[in-house]
Protein backbone atom coordinates (compact mmCIF):
# COMPACT_ATOMS: atom_id res chain seq x y z
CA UNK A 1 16.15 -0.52 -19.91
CA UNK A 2 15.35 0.42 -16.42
CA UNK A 3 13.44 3.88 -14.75
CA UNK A 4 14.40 5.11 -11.27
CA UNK A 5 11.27 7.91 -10.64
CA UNK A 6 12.24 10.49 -8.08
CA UNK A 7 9.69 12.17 -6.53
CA UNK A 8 9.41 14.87 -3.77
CA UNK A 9 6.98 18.04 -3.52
CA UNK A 10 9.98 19.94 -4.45
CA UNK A 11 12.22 18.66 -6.45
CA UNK A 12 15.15 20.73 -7.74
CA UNK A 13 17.14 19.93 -11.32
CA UNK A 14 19.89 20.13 -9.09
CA UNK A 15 19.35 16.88 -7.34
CA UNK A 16 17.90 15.03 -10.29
CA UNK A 17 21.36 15.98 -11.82
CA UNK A 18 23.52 15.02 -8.47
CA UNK A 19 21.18 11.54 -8.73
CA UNK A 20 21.95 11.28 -12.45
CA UNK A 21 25.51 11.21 -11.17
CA UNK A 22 25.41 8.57 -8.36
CA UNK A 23 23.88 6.31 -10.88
CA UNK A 24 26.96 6.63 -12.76
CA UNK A 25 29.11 5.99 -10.05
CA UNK A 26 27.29 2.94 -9.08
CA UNK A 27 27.79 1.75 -12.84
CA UNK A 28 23.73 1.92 -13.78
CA UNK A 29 24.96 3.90 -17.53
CA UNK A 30 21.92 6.39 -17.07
CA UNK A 31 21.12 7.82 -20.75
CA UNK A 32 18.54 10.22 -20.12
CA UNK A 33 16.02 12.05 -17.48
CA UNK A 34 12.67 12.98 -18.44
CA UNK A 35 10.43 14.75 -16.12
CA UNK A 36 7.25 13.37 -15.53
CA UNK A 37 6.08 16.23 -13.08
CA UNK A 38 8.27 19.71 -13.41
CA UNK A 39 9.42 20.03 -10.36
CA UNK A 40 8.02 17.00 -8.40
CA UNK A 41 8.57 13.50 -10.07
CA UNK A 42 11.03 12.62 -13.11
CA UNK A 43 12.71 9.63 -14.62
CA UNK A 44 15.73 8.63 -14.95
CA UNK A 45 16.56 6.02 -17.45
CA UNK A 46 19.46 3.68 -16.69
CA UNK A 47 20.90 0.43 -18.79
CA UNK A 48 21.58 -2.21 -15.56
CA UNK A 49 21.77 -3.02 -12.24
CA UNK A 50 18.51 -2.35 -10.37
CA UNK A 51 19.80 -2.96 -7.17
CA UNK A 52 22.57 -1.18 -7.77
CA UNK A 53 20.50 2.22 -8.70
CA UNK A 54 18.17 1.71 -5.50
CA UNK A 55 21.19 1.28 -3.44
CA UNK A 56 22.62 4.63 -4.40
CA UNK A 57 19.59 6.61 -4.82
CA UNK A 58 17.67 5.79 -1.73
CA UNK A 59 18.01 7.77 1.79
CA UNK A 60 18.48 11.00 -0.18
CA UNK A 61 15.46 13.09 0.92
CA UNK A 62 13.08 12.28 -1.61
CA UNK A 63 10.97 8.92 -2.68
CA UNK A 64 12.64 6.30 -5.62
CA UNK A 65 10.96 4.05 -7.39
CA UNK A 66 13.08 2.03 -9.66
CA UNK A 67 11.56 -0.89 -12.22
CA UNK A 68 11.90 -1.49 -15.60
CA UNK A 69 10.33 0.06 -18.49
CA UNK A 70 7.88 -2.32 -19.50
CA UNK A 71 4.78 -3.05 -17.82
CA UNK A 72 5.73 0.26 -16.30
CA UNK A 73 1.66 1.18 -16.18
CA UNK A 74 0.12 -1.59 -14.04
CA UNK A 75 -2.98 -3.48 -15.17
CA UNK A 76 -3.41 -4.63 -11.09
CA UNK A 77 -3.45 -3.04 -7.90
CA UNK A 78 -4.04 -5.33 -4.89
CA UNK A 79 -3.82 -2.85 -1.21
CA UNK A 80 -3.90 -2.74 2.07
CA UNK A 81 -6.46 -0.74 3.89
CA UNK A 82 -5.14 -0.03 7.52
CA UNK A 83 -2.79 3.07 7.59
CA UNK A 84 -2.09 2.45 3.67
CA UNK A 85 -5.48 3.42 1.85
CA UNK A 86 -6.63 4.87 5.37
CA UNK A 87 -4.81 6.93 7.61
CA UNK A 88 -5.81 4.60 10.99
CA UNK A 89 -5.96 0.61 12.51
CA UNK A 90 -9.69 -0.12 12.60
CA UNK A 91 -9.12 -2.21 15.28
CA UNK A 92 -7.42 0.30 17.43
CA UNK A 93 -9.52 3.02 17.10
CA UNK A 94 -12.45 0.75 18.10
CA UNK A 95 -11.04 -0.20 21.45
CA UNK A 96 -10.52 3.20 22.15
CA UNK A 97 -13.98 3.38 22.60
CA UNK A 98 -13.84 0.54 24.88
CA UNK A 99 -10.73 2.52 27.03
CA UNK A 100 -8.31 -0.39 26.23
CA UNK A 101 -6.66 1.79 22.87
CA UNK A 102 -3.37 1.25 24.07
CA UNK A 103 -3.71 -2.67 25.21
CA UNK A 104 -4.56 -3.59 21.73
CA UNK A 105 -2.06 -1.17 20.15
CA UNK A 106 0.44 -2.82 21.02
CA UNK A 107 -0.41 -5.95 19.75
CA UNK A 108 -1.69 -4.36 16.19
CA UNK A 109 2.28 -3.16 16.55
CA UNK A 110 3.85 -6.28 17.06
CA UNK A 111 1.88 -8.17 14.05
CA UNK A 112 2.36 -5.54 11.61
CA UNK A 113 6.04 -5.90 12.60
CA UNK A 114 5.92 -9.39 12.04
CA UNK A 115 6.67 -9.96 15.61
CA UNK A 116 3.57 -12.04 16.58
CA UNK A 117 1.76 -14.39 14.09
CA UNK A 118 -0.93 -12.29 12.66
CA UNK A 119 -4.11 -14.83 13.20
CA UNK A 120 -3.61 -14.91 17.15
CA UNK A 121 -3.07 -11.65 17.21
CA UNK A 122 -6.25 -11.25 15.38
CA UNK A 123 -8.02 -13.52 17.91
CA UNK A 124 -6.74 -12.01 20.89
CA UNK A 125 -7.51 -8.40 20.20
CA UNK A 126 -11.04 -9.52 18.65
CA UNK A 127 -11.62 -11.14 21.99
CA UNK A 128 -10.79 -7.99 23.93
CA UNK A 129 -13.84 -6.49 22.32
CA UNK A 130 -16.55 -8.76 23.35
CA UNK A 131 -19.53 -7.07 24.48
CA UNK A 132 -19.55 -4.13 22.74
CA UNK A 133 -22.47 -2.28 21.13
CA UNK A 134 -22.46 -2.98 17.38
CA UNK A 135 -23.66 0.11 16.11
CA UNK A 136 -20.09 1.33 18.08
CA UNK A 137 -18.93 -0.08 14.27
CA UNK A 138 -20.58 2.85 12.20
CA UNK A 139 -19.82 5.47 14.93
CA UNK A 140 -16.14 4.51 14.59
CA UNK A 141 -16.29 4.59 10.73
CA UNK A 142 -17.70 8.13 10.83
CA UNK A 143 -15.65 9.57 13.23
CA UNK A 144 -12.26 8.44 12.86
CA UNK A 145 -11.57 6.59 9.45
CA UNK A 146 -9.93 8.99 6.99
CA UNK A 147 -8.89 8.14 3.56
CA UNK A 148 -4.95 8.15 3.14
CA UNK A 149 -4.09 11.36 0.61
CA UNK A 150 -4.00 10.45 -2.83
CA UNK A 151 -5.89 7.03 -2.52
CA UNK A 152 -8.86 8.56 -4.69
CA UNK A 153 -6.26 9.72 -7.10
CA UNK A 154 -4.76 6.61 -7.30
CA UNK A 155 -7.67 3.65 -7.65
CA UNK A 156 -9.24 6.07 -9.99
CA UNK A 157 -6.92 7.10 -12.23
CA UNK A 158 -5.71 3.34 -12.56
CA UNK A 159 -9.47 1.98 -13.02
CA UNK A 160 -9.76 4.51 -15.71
CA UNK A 161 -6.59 3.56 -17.67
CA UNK A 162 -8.16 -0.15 -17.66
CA UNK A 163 -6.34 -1.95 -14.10
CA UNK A 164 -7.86 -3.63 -12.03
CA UNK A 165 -8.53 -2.67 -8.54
CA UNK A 166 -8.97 -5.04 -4.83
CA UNK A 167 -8.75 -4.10 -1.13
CA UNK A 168 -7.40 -6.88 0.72
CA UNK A 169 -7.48 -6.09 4.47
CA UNK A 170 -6.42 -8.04 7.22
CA UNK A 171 -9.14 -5.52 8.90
CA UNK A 172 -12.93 -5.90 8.85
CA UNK A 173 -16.17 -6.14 6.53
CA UNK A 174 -17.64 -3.60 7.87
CA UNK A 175 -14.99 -0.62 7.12
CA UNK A 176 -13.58 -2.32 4.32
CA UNK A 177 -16.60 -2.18 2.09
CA UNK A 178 -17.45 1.38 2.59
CA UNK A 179 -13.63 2.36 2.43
CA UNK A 180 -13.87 0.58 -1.07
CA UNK A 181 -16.98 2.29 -2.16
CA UNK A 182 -15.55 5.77 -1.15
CA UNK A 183 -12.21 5.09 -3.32
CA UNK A 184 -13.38 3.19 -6.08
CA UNK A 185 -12.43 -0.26 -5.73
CA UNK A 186 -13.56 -2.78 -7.85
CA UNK A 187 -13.98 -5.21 -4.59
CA UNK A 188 -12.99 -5.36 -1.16
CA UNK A 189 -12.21 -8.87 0.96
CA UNK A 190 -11.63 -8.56 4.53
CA UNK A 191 -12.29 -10.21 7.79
CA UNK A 192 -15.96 -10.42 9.19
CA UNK A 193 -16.93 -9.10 12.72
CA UNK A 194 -19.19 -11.71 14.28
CA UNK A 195 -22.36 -9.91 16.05
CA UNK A 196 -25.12 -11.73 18.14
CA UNK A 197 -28.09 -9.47 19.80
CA UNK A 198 -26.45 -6.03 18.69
CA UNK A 199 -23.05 -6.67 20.42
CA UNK A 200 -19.73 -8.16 19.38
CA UNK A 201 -19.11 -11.55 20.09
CA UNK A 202 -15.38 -11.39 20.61
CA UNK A 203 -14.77 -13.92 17.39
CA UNK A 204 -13.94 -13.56 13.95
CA UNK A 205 -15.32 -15.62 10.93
CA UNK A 206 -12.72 -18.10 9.68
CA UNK A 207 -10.86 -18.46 7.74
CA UNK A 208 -9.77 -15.61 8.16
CA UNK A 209 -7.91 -13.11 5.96
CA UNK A 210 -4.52 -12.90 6.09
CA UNK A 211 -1.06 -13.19 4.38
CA UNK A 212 -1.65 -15.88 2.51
CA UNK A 213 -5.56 -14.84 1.48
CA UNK A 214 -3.71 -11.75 0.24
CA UNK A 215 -0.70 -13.13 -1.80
CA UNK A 216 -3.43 -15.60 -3.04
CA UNK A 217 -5.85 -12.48 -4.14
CA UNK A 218 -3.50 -11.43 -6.05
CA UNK A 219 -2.04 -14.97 -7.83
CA UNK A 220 -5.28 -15.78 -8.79
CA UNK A 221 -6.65 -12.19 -10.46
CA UNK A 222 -3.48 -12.48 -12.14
CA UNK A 223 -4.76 -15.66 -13.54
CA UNK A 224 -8.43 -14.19 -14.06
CA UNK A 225 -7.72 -11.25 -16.00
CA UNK A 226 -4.75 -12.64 -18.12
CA UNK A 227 -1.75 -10.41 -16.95
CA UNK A 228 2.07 -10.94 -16.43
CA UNK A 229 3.35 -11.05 -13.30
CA UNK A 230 5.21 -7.70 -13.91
CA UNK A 231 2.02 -5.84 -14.78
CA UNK A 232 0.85 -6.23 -11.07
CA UNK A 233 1.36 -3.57 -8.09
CA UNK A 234 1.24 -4.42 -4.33
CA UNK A 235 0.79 -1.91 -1.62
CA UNK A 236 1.03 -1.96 2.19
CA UNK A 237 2.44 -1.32 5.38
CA UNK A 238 3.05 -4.59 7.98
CA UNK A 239 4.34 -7.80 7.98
CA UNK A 240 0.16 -9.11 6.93
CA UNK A 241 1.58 -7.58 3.21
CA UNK A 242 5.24 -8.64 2.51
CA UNK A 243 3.94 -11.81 0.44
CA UNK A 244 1.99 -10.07 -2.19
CA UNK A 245 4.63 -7.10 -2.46
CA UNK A 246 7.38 -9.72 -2.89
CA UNK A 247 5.56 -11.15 -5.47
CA UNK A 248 4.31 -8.87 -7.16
CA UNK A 249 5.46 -6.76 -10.47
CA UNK A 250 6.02 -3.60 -8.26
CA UNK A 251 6.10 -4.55 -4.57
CA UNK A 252 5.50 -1.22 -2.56
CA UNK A 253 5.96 -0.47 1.15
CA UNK A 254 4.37 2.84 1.92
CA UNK A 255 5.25 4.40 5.20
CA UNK A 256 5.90 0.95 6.09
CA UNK A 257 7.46 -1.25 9.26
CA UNK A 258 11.29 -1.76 8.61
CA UNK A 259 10.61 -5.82 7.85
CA UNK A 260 8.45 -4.67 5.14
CA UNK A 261 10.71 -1.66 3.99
CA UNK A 262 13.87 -3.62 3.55
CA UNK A 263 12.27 -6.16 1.92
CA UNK A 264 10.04 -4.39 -0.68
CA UNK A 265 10.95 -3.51 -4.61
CA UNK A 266 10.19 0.27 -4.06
CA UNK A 267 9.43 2.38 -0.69
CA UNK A 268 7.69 5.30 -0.73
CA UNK A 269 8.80 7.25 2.76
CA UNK A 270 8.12 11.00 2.43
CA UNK A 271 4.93 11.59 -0.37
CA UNK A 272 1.18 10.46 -0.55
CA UNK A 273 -0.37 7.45 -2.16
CA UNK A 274 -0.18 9.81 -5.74
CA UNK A 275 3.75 8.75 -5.57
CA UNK A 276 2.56 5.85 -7.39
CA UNK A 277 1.21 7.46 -10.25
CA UNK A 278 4.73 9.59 -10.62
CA UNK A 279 5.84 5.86 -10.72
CA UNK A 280 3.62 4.79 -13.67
CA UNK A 281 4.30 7.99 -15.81
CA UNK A 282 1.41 9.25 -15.18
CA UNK A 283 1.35 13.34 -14.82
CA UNK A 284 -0.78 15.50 -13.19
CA UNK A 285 -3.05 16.00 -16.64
CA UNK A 286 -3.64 12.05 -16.50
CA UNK A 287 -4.87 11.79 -13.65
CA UNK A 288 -8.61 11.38 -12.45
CA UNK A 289 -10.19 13.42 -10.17
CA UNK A 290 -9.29 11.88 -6.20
């Protein structure tokens, strides 16, 4: 038995019925909806053909997640940090205190769209920041990282249902940690910053993290704590995340790069980061205060 979750901020009984009625075209034998949310998020249970039921349910105005019913409740979440669990690119927002904002833009761009391998791209924009005052770090961390809406809602309500929580960014030590702190992580793992005399070197500690440090994050904790592939989640937005959400149980691509959308198990376009509880059942009573 499968779930498609359909979730918007409104969400009329009319659509859930017109949705209910696509799936039957599309030859899914839905049985029953259940809302999970009145008004915002509910399930509809279908008999086969997952790719089938995202095919005709997707592009209609509000966020789908289909999956199957088991494992539904995840046990793992391994995320992103850049413009998934916050709303900005560390990287970027640093150089624009350097003047060069829309030099290295463009290349943060191109590797999240899997357009430029992700490590030289790294290098290069790392390099273009050589010389600058380190404590230029914490001012950019107070003044222009935001946590993404419904991130608290999310690691929390998970870590208190018993998953298991990592930040994996392709972004830096000294955002991710705090950023991980402020959510509720269980641990973040992200690139270091090299400093000598107060200012930025224009290097990066290697190896660094990327792709494959991510995917690997999460093969191995599902090794560590015991779980099933399917009781795993993966969330992100660029190109540096399609491994782990391919592989994992639920693959997500929130507000994602169109590599990563097309390729992902579940897209979430139009809500917040809480769209993912909707997906796990969980309703507005369950969840823990974000």
């Amino acid at each position: 038995m499968f779930i498609a979750t359909l979730i918007a901020a409104t969400l009329p009984q009319g659509e859930v019925s017109a949705a209910r009625d696509r799936l039957d075209a599309a030859g899914c034998l839905p049985v029953a909806e259940i809302w999970v949310e009145e008004g915002e998020a509910c399930d509809l249970q279908f008999g086969r053909d997952i790719s089938a039921a995202r095919a005709a349910l997707e592009g209609q105005g509000y966020d789908v997640v289909a999956q199957p019913v088991e494992h539904r409740r995840k046990k793992l979440i391994v995320a992103d940090m850049d413009s998934t669990m916050i709303t900005v690119e560390c990287i970027d927002e640093l150089a624009d205190y350097a003047g060069i904002k829309a030099e290295v833009a463009a290349v943060t761009e191109a590797a999240m769209r899997g357009e430029m391998d992700f490590g030289q791209a790294l290098d290069a924009r790392v390099a273009l920041l050589k010389g600058m005052d380190e404590a230029v770090i914490d001012r950019c961390l107070a003044e222009r990282v935001r946590i993404m809406p419904g991130a608290k809602a999310l690691i929390r309500t998970m870590r208190a249902h018993g998953a298991t929580a990592i930040l994996v960014s392709g972004g830096f030590t000294r955002f991710a940690e705090p950023v991980a702190r402020e959510i509720g992580f269980d641990r973040a793992i992200a690139n270091v910053l090299e400093v000598a005399d107060g200012k930025l070197t224009g290097t990066v500690a290697k190896p660094i993290v990327d792709a494959a440090t991510k995917l690997a994050t999460l093969s191995e904790s599902v090794l560590e704590l015991g779980l099933a592939r399917a009781e795993t989640l993966a969330v992100g937005d660029g190109a540096n995340d399609l491994a782990m959400i391919t592989q994992a149980g639920l693959g997500v691509a929130y507000h994602a790069k169109p590599v990563v959308a097309d390729a992902a198990g579940a897209r979430i376009d139009q809500g917040d980061l809480t769209a993912l509880l909707f997906a796990q059942g969980y309703a507005r009573r369950e969840w823990a205060e974000g």
